[in-house]
C-alpha atoms as a PDB file:
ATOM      1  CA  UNK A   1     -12.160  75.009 -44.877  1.00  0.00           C
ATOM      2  CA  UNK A   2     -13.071  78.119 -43.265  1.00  0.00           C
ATOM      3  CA  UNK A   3     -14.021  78.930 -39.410  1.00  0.00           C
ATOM      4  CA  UNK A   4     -17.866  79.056 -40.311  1.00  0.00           C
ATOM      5  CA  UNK A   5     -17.718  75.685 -41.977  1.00  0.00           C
ATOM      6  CA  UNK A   6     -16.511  74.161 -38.633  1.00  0.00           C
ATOM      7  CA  UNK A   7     -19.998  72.956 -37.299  1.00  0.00           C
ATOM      8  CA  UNK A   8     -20.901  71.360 -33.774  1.00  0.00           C
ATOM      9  CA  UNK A   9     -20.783  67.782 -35.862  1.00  0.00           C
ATOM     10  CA  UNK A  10     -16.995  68.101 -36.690  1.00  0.00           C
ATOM     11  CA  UNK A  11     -16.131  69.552 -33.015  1.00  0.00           C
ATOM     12  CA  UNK A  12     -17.910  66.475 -31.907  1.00  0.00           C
ATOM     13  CA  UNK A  13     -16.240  64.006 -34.267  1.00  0.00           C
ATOM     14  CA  UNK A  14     -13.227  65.343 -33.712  1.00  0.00           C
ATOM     15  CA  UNK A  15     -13.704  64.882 -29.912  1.00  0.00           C
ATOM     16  CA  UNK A  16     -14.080  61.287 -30.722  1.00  0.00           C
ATOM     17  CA  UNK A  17     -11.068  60.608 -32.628  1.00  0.00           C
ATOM     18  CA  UNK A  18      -9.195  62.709 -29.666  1.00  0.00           C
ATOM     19  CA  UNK A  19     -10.191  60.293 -26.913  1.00  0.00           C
ATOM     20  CA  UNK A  20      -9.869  56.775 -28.855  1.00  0.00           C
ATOM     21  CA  UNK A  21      -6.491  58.254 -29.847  1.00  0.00           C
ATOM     22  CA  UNK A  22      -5.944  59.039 -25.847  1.00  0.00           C
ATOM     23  CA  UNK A  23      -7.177  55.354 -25.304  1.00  0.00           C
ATOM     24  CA  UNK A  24      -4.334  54.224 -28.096  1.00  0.00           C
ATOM     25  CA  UNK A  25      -1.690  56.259 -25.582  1.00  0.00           C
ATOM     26  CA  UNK A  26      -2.891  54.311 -22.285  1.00  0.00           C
ATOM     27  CA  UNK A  27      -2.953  51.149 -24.913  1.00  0.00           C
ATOM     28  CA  UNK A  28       0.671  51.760 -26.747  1.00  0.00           C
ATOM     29  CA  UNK A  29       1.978  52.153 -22.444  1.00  0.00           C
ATOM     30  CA  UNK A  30       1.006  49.048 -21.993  1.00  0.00           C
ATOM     31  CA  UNK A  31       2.547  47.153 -24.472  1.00  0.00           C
ATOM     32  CA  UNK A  32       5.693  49.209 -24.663  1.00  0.00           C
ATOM     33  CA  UNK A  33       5.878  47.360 -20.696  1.00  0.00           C
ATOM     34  CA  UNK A  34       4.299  44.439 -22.183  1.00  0.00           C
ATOM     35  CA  UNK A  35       7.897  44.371 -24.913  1.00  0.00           C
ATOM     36  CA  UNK A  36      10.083  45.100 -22.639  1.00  0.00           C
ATOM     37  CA  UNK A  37       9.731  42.063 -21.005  1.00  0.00           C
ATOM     38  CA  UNK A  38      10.661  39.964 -23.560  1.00  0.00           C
ATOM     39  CA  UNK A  39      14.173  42.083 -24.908  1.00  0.00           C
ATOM     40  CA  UNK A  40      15.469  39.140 -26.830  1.00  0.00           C
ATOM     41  CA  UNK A  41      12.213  39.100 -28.897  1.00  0.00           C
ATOM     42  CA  UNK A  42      11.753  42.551 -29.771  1.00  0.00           C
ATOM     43  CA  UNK A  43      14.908  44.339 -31.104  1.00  0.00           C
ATOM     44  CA  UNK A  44      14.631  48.274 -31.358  1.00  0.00           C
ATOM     45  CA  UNK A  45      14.032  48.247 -35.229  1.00  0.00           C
ATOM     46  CA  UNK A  46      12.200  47.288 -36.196  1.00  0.00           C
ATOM     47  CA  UNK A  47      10.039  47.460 -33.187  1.00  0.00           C
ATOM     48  CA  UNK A  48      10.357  51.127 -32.817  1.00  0.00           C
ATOM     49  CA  UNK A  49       8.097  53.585 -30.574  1.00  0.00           C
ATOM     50  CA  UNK A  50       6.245  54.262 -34.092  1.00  0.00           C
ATOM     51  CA  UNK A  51       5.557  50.968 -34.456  1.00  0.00           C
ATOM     52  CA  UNK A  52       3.580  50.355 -30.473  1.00  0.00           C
ATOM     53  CA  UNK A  53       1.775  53.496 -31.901  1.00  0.00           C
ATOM     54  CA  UNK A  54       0.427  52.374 -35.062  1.00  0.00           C
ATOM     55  CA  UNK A  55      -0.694  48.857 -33.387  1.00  0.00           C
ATOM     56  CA  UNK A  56      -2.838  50.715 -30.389  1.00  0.00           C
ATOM     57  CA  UNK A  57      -3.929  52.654 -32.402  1.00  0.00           C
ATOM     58  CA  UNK A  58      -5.876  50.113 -34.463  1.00  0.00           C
ATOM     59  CA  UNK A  59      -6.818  48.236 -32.122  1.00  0.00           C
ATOM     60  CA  UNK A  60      -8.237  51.100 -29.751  1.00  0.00           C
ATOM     61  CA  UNK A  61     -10.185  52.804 -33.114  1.00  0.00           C
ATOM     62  CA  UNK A  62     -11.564  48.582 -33.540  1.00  0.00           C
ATOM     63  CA  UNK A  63     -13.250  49.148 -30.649  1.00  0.00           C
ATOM     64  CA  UNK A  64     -13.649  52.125 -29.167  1.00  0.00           C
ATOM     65  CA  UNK A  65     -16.022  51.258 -26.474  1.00  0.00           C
ATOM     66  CA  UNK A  66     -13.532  49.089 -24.566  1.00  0.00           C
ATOM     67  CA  UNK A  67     -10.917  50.180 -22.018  1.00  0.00           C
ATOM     68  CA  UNK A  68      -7.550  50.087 -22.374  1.00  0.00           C
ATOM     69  CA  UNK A  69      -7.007  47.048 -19.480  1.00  0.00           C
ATOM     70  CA  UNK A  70      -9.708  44.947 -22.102  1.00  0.00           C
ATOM     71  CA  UNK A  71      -7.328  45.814 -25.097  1.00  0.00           C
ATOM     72  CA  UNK A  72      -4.760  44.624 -24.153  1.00  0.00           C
ATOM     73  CA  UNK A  73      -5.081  40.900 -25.756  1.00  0.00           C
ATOM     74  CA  UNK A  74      -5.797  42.521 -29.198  1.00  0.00           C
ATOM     75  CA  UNK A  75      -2.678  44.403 -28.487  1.00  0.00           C
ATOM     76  CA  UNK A  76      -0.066  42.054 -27.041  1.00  0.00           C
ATOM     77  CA  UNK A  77      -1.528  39.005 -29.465  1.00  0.00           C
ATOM     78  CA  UNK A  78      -0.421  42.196 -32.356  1.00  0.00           C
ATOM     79  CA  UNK A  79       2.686  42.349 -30.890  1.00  0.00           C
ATOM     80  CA  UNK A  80       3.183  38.115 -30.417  1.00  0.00           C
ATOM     81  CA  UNK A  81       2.379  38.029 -33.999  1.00  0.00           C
ATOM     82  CA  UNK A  82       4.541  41.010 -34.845  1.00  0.00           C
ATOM     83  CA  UNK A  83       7.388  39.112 -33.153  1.00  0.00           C
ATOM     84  CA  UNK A  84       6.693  35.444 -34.944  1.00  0.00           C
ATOM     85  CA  UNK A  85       6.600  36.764 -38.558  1.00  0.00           C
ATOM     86  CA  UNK A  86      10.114  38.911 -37.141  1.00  0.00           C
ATOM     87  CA  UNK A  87      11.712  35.897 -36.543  1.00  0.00           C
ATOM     88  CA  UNK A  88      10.166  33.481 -39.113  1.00  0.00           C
ATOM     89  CA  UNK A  89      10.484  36.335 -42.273  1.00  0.00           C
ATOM     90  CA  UNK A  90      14.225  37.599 -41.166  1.00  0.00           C
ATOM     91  CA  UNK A  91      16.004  35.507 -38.552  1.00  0.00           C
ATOM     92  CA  UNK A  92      14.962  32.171 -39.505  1.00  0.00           C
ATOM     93  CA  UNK A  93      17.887  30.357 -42.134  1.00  0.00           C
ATOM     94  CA  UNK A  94      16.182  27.182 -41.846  1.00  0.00           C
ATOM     95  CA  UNK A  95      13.576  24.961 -42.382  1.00  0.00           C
ATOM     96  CA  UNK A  96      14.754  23.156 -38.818  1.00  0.00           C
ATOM     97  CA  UNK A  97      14.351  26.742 -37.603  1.00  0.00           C
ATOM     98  CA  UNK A  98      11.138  27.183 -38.973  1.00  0.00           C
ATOM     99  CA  UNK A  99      10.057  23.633 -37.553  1.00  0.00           C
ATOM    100  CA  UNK A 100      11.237  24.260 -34.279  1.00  0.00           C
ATOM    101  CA  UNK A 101       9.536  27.272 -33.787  1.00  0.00           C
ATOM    102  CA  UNK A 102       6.607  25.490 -34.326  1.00  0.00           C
ATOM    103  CA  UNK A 103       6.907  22.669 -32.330  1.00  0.00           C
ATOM    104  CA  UNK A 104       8.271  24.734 -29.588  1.00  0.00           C
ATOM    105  CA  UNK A 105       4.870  27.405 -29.676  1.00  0.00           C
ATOM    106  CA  UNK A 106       2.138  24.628 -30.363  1.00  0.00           C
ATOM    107  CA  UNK A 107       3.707  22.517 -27.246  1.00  0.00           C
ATOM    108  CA  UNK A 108       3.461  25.130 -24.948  1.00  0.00           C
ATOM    109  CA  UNK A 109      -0.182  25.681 -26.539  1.00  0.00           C
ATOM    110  CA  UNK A 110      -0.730  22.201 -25.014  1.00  0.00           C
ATOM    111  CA  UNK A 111       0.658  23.030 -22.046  1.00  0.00           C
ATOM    112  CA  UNK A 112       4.306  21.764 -21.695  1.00  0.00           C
ATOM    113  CA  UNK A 113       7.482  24.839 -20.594  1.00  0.00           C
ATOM    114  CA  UNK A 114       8.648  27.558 -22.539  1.00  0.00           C
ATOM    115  CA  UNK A 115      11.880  27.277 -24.180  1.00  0.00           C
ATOM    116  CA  UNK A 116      12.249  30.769 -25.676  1.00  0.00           C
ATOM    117  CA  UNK A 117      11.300  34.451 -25.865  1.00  0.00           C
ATOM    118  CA  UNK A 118       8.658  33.657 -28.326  1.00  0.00           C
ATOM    119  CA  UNK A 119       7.354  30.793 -26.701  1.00  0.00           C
ATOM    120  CA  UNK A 120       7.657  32.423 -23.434  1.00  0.00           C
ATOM    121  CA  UNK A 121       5.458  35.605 -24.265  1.00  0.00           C
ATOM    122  CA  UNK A 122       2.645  32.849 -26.039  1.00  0.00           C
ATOM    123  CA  UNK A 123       2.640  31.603 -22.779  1.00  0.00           C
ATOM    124  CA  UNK A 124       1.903  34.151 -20.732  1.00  0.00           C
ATOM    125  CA  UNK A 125      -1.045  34.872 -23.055  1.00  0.00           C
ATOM    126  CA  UNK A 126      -2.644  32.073 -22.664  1.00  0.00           C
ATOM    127  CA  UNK A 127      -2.371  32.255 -18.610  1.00  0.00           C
ATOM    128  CA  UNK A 128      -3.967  35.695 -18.677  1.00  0.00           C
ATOM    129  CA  UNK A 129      -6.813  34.525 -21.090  1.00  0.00           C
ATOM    130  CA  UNK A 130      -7.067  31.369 -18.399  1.00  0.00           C
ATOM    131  CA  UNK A 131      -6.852  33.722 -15.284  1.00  0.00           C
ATOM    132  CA  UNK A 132      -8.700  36.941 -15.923  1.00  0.00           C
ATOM    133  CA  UNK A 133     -11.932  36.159 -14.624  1.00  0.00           C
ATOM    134  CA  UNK A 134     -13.824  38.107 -17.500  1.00  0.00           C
ATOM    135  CA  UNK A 135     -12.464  35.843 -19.951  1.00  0.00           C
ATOM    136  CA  UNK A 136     -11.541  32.653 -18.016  1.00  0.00           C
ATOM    137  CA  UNK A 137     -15.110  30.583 -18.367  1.00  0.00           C
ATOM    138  CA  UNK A 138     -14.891  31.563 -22.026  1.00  0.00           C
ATOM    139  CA  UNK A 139     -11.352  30.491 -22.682  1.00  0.00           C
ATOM    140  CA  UNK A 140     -12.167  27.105 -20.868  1.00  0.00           C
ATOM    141  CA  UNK A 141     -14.743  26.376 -23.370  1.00  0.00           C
ATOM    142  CA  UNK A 142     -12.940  27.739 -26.687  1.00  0.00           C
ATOM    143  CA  UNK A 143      -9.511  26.890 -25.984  1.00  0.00           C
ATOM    144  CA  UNK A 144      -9.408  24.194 -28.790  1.00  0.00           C
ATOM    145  CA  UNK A 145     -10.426  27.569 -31.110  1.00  0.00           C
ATOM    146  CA  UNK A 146      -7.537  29.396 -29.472  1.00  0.00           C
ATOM    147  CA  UNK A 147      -4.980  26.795 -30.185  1.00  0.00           C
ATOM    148  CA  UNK A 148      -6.370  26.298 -34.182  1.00  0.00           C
ATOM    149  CA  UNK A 149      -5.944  29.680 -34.719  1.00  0.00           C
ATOM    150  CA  UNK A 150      -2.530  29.773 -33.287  1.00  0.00           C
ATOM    151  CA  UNK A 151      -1.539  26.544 -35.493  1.00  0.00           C
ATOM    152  CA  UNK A 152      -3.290  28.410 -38.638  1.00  0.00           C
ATOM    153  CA  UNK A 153      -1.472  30.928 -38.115  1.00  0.00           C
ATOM    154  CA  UNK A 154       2.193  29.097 -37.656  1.00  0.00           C
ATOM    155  CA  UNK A 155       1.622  27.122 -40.449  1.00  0.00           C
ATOM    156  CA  UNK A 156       0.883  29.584 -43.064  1.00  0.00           C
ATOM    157  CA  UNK A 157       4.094  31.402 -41.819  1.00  0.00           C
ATOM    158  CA  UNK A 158       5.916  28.229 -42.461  1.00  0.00           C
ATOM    159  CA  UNK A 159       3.799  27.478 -45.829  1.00  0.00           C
ATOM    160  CA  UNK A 160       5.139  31.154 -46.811  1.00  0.00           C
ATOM    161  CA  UNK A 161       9.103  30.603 -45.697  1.00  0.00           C
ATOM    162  CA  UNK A 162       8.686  27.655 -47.866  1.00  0.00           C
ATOM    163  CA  UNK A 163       7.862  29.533 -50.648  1.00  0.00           C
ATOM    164  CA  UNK A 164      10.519  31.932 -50.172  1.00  0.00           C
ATOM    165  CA  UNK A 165      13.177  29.526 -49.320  1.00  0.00           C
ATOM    166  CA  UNK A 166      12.273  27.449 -52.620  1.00  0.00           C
ATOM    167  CA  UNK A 167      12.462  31.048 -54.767  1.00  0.00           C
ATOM    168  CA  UNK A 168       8.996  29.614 -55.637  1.00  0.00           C
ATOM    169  CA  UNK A 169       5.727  31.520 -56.688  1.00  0.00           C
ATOM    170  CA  UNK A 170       2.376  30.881 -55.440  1.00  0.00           C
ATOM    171  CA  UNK A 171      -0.411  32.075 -57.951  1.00  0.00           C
ATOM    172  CA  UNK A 172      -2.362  35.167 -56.513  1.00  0.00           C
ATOM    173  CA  UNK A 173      -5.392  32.897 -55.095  1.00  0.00           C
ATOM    174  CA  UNK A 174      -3.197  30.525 -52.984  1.00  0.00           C
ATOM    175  CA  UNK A 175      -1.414  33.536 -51.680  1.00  0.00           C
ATOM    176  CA  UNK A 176      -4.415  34.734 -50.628  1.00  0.00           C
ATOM    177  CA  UNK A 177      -5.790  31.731 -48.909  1.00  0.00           C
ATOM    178  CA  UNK A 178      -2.377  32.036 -47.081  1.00  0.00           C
ATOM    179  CA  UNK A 179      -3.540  35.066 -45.512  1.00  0.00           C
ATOM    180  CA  UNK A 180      -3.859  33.427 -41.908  1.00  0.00           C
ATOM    181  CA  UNK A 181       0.104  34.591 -41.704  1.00  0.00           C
ATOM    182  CA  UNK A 182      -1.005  38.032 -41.740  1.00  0.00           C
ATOM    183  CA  UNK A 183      -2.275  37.151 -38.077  1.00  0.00           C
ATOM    184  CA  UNK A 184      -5.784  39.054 -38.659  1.00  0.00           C
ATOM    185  CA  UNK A 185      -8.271  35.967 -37.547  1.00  0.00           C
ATOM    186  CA  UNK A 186      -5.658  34.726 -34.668  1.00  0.00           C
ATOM    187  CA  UNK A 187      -5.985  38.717 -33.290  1.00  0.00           C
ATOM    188  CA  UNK A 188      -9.599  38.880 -33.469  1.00  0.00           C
ATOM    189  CA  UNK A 189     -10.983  35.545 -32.324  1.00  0.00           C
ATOM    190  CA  UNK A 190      -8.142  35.915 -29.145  1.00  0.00           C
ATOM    191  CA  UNK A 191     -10.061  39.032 -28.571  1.00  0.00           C
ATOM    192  CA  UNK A 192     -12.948  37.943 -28.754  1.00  0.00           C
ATOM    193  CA  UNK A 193     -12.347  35.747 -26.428  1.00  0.00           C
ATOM    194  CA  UNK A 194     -11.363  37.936 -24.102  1.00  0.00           C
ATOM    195  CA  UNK A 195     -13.916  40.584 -24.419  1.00  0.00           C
ATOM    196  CA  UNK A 196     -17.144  39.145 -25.594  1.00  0.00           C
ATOM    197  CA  UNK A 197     -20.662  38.042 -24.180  1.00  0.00           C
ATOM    198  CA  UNK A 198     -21.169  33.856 -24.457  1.00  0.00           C
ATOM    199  CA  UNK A 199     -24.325  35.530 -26.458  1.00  0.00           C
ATOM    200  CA  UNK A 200     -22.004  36.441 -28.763  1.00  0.00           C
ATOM    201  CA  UNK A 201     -19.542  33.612 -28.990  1.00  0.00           C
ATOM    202  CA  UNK A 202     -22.484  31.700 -29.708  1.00  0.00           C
ATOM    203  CA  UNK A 203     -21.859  32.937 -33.556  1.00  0.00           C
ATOM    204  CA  UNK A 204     -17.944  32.332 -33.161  1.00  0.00           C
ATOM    205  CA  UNK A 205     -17.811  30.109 -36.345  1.00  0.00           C
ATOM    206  CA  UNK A 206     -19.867  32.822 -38.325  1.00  0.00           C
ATOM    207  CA  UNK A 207     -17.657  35.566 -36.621  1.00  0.00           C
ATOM    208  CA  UNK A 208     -14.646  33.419 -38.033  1.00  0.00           C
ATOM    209  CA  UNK A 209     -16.001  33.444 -41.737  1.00  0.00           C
ATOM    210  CA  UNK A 210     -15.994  36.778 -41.680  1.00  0.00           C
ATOM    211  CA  UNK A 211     -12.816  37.872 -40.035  1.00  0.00           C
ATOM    212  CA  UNK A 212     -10.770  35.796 -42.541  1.00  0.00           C
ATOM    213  CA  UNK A 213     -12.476  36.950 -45.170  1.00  0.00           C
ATOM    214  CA  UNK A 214     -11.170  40.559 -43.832  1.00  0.00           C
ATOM    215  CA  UNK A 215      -7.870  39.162 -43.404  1.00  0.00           C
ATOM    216  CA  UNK A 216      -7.826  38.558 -47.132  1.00  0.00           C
ATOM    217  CA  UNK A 217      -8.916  42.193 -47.553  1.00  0.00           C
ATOM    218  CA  UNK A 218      -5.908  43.508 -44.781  1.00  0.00           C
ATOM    219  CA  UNK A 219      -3.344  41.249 -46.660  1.00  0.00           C
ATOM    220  CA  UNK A 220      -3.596  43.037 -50.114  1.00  0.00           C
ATOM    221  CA  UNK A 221      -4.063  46.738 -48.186  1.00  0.00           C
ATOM    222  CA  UNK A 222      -0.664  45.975 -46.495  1.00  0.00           C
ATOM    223  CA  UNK A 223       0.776  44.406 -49.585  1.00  0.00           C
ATOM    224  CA  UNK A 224      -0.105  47.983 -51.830  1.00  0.00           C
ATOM    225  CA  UNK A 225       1.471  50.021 -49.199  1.00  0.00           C
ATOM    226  CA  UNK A 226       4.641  48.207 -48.556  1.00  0.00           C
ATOM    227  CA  UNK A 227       5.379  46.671 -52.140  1.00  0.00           C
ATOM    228  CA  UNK A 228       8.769  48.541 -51.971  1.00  0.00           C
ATOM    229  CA  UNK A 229       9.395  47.556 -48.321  1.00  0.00           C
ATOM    230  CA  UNK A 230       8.551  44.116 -49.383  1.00  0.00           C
ATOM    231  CA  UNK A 231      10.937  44.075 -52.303  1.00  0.00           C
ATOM    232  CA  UNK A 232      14.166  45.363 -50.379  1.00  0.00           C
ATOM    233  CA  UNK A 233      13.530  42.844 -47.750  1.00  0.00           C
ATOM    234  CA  UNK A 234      13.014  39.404 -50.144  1.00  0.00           C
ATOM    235  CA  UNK A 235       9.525  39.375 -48.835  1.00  0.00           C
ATOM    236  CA  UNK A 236       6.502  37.824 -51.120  1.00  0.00           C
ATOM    237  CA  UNK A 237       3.962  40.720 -52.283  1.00  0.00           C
ATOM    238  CA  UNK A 238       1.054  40.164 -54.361  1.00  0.00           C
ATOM    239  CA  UNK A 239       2.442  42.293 -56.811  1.00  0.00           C
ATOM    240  CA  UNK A 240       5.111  40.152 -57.558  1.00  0.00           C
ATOM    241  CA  UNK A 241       2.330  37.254 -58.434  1.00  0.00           C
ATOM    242  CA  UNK A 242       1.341  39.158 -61.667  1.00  0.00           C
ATOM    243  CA  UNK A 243      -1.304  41.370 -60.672  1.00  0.00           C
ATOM    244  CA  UNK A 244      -1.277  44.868 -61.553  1.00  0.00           C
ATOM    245  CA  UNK A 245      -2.158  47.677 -59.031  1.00  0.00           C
ATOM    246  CA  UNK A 246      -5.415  48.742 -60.656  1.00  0.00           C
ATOM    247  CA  UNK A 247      -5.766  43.951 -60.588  1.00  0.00           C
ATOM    248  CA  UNK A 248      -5.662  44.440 -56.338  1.00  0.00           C
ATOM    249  CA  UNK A 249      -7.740  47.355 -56.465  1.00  0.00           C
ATOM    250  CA  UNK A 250     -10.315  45.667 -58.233  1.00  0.00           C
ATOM    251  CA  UNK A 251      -9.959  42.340 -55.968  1.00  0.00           C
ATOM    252  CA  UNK A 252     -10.127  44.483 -53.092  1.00  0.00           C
ATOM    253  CA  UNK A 253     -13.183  45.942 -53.736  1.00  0.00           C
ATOM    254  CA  UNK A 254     -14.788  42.709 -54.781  1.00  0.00           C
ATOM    255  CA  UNK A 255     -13.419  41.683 -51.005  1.00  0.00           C
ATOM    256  CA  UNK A 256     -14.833  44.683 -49.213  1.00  0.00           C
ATOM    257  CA  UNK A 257     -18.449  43.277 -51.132  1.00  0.00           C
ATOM    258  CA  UNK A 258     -18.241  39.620 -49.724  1.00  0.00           C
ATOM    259  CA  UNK A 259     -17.341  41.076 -45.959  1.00  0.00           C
ATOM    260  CA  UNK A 260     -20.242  43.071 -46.135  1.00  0.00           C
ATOM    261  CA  UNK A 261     -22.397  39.762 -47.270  1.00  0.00           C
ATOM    262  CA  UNK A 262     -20.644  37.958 -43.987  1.00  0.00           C
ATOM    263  CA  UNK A 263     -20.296  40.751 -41.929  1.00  0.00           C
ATOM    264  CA  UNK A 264     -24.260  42.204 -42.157  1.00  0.00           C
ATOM    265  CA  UNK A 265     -26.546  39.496 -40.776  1.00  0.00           C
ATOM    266  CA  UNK A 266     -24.072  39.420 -37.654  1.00  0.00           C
ATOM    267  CA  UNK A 267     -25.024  43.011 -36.651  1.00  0.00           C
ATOM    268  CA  UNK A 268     -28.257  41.353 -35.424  1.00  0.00           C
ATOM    269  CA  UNK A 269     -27.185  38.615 -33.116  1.00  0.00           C
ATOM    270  CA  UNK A 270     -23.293  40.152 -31.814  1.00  0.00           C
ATOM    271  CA  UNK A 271     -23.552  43.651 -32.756  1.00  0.00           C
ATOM    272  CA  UNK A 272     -20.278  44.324 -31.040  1.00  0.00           C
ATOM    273  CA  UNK A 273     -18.348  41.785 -32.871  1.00  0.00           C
ATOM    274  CA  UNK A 274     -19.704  42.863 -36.691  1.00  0.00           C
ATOM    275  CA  UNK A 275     -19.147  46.216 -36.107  1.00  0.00           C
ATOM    276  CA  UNK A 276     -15.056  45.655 -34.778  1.00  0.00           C
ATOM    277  CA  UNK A 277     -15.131  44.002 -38.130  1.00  0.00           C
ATOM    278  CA  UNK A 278     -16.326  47.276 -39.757  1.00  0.00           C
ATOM    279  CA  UNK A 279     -14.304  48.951 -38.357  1.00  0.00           C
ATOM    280  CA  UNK A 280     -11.062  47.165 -38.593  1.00  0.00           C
ATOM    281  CA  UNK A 281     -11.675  47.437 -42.637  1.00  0.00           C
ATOM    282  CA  UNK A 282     -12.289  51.219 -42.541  1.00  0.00           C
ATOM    283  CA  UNK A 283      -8.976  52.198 -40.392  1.00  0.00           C
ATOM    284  CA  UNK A 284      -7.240  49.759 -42.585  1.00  0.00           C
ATOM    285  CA  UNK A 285      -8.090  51.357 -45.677  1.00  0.00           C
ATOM    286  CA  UNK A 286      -7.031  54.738 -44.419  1.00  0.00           C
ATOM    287  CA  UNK A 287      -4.127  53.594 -42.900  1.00  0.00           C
ATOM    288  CA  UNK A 288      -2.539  51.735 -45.766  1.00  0.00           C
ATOM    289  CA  UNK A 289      -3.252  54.049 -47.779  1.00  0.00           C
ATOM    290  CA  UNK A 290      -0.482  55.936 -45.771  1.00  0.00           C
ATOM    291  CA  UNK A 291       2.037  54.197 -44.432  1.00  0.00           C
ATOM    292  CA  UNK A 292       2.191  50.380 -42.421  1.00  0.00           C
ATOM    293  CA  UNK A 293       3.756  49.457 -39.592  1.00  0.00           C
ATOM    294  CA  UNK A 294       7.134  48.093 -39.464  1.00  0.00           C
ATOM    295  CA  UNK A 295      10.023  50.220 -38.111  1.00  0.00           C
ATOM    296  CA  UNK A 296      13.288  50.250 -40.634  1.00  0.00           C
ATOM    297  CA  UNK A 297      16.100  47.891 -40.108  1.00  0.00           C
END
């Protein structure tokens, strides 16, 4: 490209990607503070300062419009989840392990102490949701939604220990309706939560559809870039489920078609919400088509 193709379009959309990626900086501050609290949890690898870059960095480009301060759920629920598949995938020798971990988060969910780290930081996310006064009358109606997205979550991280522990095989289709361990609908709908109009949460079972349909589309994205990762640390990957490259490609495109179907009629009645859904798919693409985000051990 040569100095003369360099119009006032690609000065301007290159201004944009320069302060969403100075909103990511502000963002990856915060939860770099945010980890350091909990030093137990979050061991230097893989949890390296690559890794609080990649995850504010998707989250600021998911929606640009926001400040840093109103990111930070999106952010620190990344990191929570970040730090439950850490110890579930690669700390965890148990299935009593894997129970309590479950038992210990969903009781603090309904409200009794912290025991640990984990359970500690879930905690404290649920008391700023409760306190912030943007996001408090919200949270007081759609904490039931909070705490079923947190118990999706655990329980296809459990569902998928099983399988590993068992040396046992889903077929490509239950793995992929397993894809609430990937933590993509618990992110969004906390989020949400946090950041949207009651206009908007109005459509919250609509807005739900639709983000875990993405979450099937993020779950094979992650699983093409880091089938080798995957394989050196005993981790399940699609490709080991007898599906070809060119298979995923082909269901991922078929994907991308059905979250356009959920994702379009939404632009009409929360705008905001359809379009963090958008855009969550495009930086996806790009980014797994790259690299992902996990540190080395």
């Amino acid at each position: 490209m040569t100095q003369q193709d360099v119009g006032v379009d690609e000065i301007a959309a290159a201004a944009e990607h320069g302060r969403i990626c100075a909103l990511a900086a502000d963002c990856q501050r915060d939860l770099q503070k945010c980890a350091a609290r909990y030093p137990d949890l979050f061991a230097a690898a893989p949890f390296d300062p690559r890794f609080f870059s990649t995850v504010s960095l998707a989250n600021a480009f998911g929606s640009p419009w926001l400040p840093a301060d109103r990111l930070r759920i999106a952010n620190r629920a990344s990191l929570w989840v970040s730090g439950a598949d850490w110890m579930v995938d690669y700390l965890a020798t148990s299935r009593e392990e894997i129970q309590a971990i479950v038992r210990g988060c969903l009781a603090v969910a309904d409200g009794a102490p912290a025991d640990t780290p984990l359970a500690q930081f879930l905690a404290d996310l649920r008391d700023d949701l409760r306190d912030d006064p943007g996001s408090a009358p919200a949270f007081g109606v759609l904490e039931p939604v909070w705490r079923e997205e947190l118990e999706r979550y655990l329980s296809a991280e459990a569902r998928e220990w099983d399988w590993k522990a068992a040396s046992a095989r889903p077929d490509a289709d239950e793995y992929l309706e397993n894809s609430d361990n990937y933590g993509t609908s618990l992110v969004n709908v906390w989020h949400w939560i946090f950041t949207s109009s009651p206009g908007s949460l109005a459509h919250l079972d609509e807005l739900r559809a639709a983000s875990r349909k993405v979450g099937h589309v993020l779950r094979l994205l992650n699983d093409l870039a880091s089938a080798e990762r995957d394989r050196e640390w005993g981790d399940i990957n699609i490709l080991t489920l007898g599906l070809s490259r060119a298979d995923v490609t082909a269901r991922i495109a078929a994907l991308m078609k059905e979250c356009r179907t959920l994702i379009g009629p939404l632009k009409d009645v929360c705008h905001q919400e359809a379009v963090y859904l958008e855009r969550q798919l495009g930086f996806s693409t790009g980014f797994y088509g790259i690299t992902d985000y996990w540190g080395e051990l």
